[in-house]
Protein backbone atom coordinates (compact mmCIF):
# COMPACT_ATOMS: atom_id res chain seq x y z
CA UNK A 1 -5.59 -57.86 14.26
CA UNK A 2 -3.26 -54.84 14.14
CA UNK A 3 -4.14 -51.93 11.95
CA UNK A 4 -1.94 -51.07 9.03
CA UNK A 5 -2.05 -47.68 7.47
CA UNK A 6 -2.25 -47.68 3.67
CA UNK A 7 0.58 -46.03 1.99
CA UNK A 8 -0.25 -44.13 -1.17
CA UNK A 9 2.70 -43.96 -3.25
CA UNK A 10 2.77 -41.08 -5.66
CA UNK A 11 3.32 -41.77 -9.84
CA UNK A 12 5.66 -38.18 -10.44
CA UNK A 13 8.62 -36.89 -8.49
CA UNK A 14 9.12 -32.96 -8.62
CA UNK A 15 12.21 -32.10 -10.25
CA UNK A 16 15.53 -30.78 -8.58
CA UNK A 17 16.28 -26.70 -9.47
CA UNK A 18 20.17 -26.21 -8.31
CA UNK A 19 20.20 -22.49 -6.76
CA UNK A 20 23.70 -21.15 -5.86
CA UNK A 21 26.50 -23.93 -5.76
CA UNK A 22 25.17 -26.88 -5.48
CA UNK A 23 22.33 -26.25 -2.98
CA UNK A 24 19.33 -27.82 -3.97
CA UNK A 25 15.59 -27.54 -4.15
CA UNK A 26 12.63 -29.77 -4.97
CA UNK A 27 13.31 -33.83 -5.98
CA UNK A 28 10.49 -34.66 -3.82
CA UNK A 29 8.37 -38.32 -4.48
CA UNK A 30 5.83 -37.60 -1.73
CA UNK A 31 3.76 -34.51 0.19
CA UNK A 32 5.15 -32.62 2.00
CA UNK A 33 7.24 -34.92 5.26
CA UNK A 34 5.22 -37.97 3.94
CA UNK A 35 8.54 -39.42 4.11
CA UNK A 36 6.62 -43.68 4.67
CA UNK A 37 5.36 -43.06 1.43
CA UNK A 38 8.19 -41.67 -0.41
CA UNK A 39 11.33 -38.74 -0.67
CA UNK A 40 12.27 -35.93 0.81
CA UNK A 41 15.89 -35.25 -0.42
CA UNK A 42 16.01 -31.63 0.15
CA UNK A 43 14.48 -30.18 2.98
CA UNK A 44 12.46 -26.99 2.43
CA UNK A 45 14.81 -24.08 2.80
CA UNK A 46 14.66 -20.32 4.26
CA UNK A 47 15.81 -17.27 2.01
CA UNK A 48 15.30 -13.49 4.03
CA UNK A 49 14.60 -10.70 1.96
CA UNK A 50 16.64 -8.25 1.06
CA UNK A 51 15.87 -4.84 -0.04
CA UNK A 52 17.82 -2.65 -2.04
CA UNK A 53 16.87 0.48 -0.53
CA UNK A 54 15.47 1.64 2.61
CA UNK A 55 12.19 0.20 3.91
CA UNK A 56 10.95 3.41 6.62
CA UNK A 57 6.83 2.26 6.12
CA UNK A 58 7.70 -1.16 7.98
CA UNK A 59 6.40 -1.98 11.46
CA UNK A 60 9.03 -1.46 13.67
CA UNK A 61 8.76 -4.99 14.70
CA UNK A 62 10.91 -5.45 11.66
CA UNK A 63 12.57 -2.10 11.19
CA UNK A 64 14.18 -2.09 14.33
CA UNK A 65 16.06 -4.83 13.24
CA UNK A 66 17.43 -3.94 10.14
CA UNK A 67 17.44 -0.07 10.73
CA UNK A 68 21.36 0.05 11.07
CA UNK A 69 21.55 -1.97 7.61
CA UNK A 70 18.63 -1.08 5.67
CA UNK A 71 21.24 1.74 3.84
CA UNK A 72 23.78 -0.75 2.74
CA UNK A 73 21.85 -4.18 1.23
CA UNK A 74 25.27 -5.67 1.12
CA UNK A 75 26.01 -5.92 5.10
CA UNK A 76 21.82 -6.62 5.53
CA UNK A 77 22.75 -9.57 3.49
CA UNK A 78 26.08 -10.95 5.93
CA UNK A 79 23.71 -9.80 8.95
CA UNK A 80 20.67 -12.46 7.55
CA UNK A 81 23.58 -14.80 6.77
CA UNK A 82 25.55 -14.77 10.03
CA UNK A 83 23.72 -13.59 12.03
CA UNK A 84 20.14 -15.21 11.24
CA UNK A 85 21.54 -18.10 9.60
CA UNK A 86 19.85 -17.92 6.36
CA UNK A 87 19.82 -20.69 3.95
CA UNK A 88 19.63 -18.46 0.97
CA UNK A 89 19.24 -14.57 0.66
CA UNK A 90 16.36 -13.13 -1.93
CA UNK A 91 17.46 -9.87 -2.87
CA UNK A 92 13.97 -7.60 -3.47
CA UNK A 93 14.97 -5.13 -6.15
CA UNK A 94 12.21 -2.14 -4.91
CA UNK A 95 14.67 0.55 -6.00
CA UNK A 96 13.78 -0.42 -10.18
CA UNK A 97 9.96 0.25 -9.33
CA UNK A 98 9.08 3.05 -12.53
CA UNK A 99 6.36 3.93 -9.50
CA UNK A 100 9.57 4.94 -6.93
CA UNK A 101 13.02 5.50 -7.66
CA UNK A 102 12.74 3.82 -10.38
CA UNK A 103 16.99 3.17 -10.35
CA UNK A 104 18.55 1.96 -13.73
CA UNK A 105 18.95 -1.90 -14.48
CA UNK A 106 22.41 -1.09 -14.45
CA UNK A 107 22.55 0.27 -10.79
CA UNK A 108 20.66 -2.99 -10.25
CA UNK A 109 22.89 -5.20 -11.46
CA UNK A 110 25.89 -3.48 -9.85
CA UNK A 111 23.99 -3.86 -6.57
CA UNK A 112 23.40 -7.67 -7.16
CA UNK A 113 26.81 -8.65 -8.11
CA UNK A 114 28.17 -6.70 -5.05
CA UNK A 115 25.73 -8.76 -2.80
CA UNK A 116 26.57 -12.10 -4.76
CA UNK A 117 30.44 -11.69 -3.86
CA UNK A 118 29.84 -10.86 0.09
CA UNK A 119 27.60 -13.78 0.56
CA UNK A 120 28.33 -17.35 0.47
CA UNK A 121 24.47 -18.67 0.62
CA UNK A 122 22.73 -18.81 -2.67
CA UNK A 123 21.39 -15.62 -3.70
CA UNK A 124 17.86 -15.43 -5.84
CA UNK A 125 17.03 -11.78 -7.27
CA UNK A 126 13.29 -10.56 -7.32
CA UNK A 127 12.42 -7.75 -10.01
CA UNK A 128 9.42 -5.10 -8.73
CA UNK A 129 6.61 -6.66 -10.18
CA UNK A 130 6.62 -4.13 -12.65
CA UNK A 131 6.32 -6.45 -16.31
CA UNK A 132 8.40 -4.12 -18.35
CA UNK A 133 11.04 -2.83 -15.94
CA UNK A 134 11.64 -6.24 -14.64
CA UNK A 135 12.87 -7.30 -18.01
CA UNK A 136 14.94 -4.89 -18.78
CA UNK A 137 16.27 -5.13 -15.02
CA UNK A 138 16.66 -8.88 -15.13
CA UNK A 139 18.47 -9.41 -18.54
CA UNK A 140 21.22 -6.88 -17.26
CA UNK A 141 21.19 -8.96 -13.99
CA UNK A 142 21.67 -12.19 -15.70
CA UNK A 143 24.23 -10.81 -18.26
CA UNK A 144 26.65 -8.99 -15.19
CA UNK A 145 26.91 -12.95 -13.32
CA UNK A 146 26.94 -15.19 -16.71
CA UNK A 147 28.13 -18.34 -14.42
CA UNK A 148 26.08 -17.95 -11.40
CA UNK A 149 23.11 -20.09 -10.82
CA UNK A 150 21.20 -17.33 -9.32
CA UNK A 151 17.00 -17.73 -9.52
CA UNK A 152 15.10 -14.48 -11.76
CA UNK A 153 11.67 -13.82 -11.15
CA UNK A 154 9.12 -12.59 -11.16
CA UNK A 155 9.01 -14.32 -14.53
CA UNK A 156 5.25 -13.62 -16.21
CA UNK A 157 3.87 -14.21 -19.38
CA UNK A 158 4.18 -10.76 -20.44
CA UNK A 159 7.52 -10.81 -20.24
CA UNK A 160 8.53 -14.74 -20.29
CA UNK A 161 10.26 -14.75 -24.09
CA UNK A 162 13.24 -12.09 -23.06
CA UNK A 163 13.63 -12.74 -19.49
CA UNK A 164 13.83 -16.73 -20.52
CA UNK A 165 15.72 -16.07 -23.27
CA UNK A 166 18.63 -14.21 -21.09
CA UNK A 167 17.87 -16.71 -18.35
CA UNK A 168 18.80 -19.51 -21.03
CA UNK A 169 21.77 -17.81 -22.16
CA UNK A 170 23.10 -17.81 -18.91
CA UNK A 171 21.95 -20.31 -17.67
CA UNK A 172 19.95 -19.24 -14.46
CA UNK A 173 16.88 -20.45 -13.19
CA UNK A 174 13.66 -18.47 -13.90
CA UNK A 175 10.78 -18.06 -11.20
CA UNK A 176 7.62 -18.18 -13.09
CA UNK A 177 4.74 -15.96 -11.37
CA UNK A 178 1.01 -16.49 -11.91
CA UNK A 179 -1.75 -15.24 -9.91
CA UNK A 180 -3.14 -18.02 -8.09
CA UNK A 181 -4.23 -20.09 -10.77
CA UNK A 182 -3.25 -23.51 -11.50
CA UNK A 183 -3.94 -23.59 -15.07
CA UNK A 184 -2.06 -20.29 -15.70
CA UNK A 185 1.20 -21.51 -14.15
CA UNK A 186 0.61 -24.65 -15.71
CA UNK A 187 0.42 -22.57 -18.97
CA UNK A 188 3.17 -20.36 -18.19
CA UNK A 189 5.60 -23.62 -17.42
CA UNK A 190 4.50 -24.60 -21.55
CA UNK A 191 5.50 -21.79 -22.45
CA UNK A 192 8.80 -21.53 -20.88
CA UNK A 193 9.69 -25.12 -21.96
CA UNK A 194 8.72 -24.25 -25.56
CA UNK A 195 10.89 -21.18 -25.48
CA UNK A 196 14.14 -23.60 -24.62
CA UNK A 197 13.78 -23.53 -21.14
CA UNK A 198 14.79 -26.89 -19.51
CA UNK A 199 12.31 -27.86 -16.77
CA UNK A 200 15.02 -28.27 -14.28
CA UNK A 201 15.59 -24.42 -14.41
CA UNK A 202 11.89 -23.57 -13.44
CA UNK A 203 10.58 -22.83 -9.99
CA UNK A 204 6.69 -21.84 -9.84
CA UNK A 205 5.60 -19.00 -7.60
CA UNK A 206 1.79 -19.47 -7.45
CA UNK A 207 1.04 -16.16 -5.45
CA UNK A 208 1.01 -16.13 -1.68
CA UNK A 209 -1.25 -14.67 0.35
CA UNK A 210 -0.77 -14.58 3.67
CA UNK A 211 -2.66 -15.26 7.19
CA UNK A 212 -6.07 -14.04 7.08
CA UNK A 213 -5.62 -12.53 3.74
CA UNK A 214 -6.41 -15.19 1.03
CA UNK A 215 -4.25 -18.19 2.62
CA UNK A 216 -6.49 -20.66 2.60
CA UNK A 217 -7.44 -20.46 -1.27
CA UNK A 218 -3.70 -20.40 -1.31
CA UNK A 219 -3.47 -23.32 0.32
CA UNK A 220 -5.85 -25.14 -1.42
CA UNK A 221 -4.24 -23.52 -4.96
CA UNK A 222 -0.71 -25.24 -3.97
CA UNK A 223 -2.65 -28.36 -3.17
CA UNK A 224 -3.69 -28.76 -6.98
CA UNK A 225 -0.19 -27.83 -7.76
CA UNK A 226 1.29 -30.89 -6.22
CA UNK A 227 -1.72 -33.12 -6.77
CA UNK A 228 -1.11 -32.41 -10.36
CA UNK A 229 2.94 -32.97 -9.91
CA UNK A 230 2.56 -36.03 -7.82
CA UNK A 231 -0.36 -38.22 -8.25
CA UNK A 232 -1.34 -37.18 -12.32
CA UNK A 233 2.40 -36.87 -12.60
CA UNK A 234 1.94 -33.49 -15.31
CA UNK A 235 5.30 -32.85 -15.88
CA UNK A 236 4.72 -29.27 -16.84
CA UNK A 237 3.72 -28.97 -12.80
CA UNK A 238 6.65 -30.96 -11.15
CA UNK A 239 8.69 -27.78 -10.49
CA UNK A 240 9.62 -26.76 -7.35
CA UNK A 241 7.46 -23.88 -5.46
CA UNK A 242 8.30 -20.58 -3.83
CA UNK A 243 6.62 -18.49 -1.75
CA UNK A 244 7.64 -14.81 -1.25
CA UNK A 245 5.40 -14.68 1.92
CA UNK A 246 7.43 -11.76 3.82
CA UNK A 247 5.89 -8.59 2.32
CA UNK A 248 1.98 -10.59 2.44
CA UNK A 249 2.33 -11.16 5.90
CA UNK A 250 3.68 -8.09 7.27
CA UNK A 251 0.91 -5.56 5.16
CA UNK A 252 -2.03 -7.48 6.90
CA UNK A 253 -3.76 -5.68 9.42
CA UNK A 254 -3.22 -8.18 12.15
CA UNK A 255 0.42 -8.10 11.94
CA UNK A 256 1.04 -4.43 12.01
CA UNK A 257 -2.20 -2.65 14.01
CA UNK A 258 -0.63 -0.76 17.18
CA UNK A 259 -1.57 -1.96 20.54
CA UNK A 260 -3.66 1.30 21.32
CA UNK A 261 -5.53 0.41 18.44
CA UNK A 262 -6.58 -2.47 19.23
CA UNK A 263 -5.89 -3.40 22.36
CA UNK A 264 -7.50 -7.25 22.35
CA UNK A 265 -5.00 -8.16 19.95
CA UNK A 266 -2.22 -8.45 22.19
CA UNK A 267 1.44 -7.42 21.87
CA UNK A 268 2.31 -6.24 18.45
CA UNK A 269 5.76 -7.44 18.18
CA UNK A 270 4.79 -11.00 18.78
CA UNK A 271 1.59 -11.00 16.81
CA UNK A 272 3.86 -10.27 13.89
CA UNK A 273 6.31 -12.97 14.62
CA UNK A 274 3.57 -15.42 14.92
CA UNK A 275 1.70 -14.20 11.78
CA UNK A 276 4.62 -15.05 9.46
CA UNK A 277 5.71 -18.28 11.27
CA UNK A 278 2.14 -19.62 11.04
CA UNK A 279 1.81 -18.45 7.31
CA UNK A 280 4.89 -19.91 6.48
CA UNK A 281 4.34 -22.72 8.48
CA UNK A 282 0.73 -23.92 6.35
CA UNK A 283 2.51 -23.41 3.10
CA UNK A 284 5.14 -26.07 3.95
CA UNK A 285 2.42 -28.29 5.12
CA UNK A 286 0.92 -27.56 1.09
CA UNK A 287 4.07 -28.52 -0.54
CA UNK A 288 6.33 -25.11 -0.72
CA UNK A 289 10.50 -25.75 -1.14
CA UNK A 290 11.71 -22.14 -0.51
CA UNK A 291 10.09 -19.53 1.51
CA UNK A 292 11.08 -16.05 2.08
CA UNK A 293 11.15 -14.29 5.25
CA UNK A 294 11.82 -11.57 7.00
CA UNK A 295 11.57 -11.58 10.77
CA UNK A 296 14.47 -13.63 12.60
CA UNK A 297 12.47 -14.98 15.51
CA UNK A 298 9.55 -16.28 12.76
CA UNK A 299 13.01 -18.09 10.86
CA UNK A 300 13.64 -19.29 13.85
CA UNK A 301 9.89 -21.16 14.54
CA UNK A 302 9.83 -22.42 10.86
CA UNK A 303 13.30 -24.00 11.43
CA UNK A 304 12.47 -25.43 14.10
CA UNK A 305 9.01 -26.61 12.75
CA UNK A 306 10.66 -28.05 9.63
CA UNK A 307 12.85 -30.14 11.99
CA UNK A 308 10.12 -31.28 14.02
CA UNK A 309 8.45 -32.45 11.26
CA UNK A 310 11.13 -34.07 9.53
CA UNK A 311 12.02 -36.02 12.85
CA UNK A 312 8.26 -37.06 13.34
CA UNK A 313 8.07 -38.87 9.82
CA UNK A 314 10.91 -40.30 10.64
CA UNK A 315 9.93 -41.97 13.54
CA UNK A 316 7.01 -43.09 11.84
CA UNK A 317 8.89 -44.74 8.92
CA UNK A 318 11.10 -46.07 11.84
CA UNK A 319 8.09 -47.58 13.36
């Protein structure tokens, strides 16, 4: 008697977020490339950072790169879009940091609009991290583009009433950060959704850490996420996820430490590489829809990856 595998059919579907025009994230029935057992309409998709100012501290694994753009964020944008192929460009607002430059929401804004009409990818803007700033950054940002679908984040609870309240007015998509807690983001999505904020505008960004450096409770922190979405079917967790892995990965130890200094590790430049494309790699395996990246080589591995496994569970529904 032939074996059959069981197929576990999940009771929720994650909902759809439109970025950009038209491009789509989440809608997913299933985990992730489970595709015998349910829906994958929209494969996971690759947005490379973008920063608004000069990045000098990088490795120059990375730096190297960019160094001939890293003045001018809007032709590092077309080079990660022609030349890299991105699906989507995330546009890391570091200038607004009140630690650093600390540049005006204004200047911020001008920068993202000038971005937004050299690129035709969809574009999702990330504040500092810095609570206050960020809101006052990411209301002008929302007002300057009123008809662009363009994700805001980091969206926290400090700051979710006026950055949801512009995101509702102009109607964009919020990205709603919590530290690595399922209950918080569930709590933040209630919030949001109380405020006005339809759930098909919400993506959740559960923290990410990156290789070495707090992936695995990651990994198991995403898990709950989409256990929750998918087989409890909590409708406050069936939001797409996002993980801004780029700046984790490339601050660990392993990815940066010169040869010299530790000469067992092998060749820096491809450690790197291989740092972020195995990071990213496990969080699409725990159910993430958009990851950001920086190095073009690690794109390149993930893209590849995400094919590979989209062609495997195809064969086995085939089969």
């Amino acid at each position: 008697m032939s074996f059959e595998a069981p197929v576990d059919k999940s009771k929720g579907t994650i909902r759809e977020v439109e970025i950009g025009d038209g491009k789509k994230i989440g809608g997913e029935s299933t985990y992730p490339f489970h595709l015998w057992e349910g829906e994958m309409p929209n494969p996971p998709i690759i947005a490379m950072e973008v920063y608004d100012e000069p990045q000098p501290a990088w490795p120059e694994a990375v730096r190297k790169i960019y160094e001939s753009v890293m003045d001018d964020p809007i032709a590092w944008a077309k080079k990660c879009q022609d030349e890299f192929g991105a699906d989507a460009i995330a546009l890391q607002l570091k200038s607004t940091d009140p630690n650093g430059t600390d540049a005006s929401p204004e200047s911020a804004a001008e920068t993202v609009k000038k971005v937004k009409e050299a690129i035709h990818v969809p574009l999702i803007v990330l504040g500092s991290g810095a609570p206050e700033k960020d809101t006052e950054v990411l209301k002008k940002v929302a007002e300057s583009l009123p008809d662009d679908s363009i994700p805001l984040g980091p969206v926290e609870e400090s700051n979710h009433r006026q950055i949801g309240a512009a995101a509702m007015g102009y109607k964009k998509p919020v990205i709603a950060f919590t530290s690595m807690d399922v209950n918080l983001a569930k709590q933040l999505n209630v919030l949001l959704t109380q405020l006005g904020v339809p759930e098909d505008k919400i993506i959740i960004d559960p923290t990410t850490g990156a290789l070495g450096y707090g992936l695995d409770y990651c990994y198991s922190i995403m898990e709950r996420d989409r256990l929750a979405a998918l087989a409890q079917n909590d409708g406050k967790m069936q939001m797409p996820i996002l993980n801004n892995l780029a700046p984790e990965t490339w601050k660990a130890k392993e990815a940066k430490v010169s040869e010299e200094e530790e000469p067992t590790f092998g060749d820096v430049e491809t450690r790197g590489i291989l740092w972020e494309a195995i990071t990213a790699t496990t969080l699409l395996l725990c159910g993430s829809d958009l990851l950001v990246m920086r190095h073009p080589q690690a794109v390149k591995l993930v893209r590849a990856a995400i094919e590979g496994l989209q062609a495997q569970a195809k064969e086995k529904v085939a089969s």
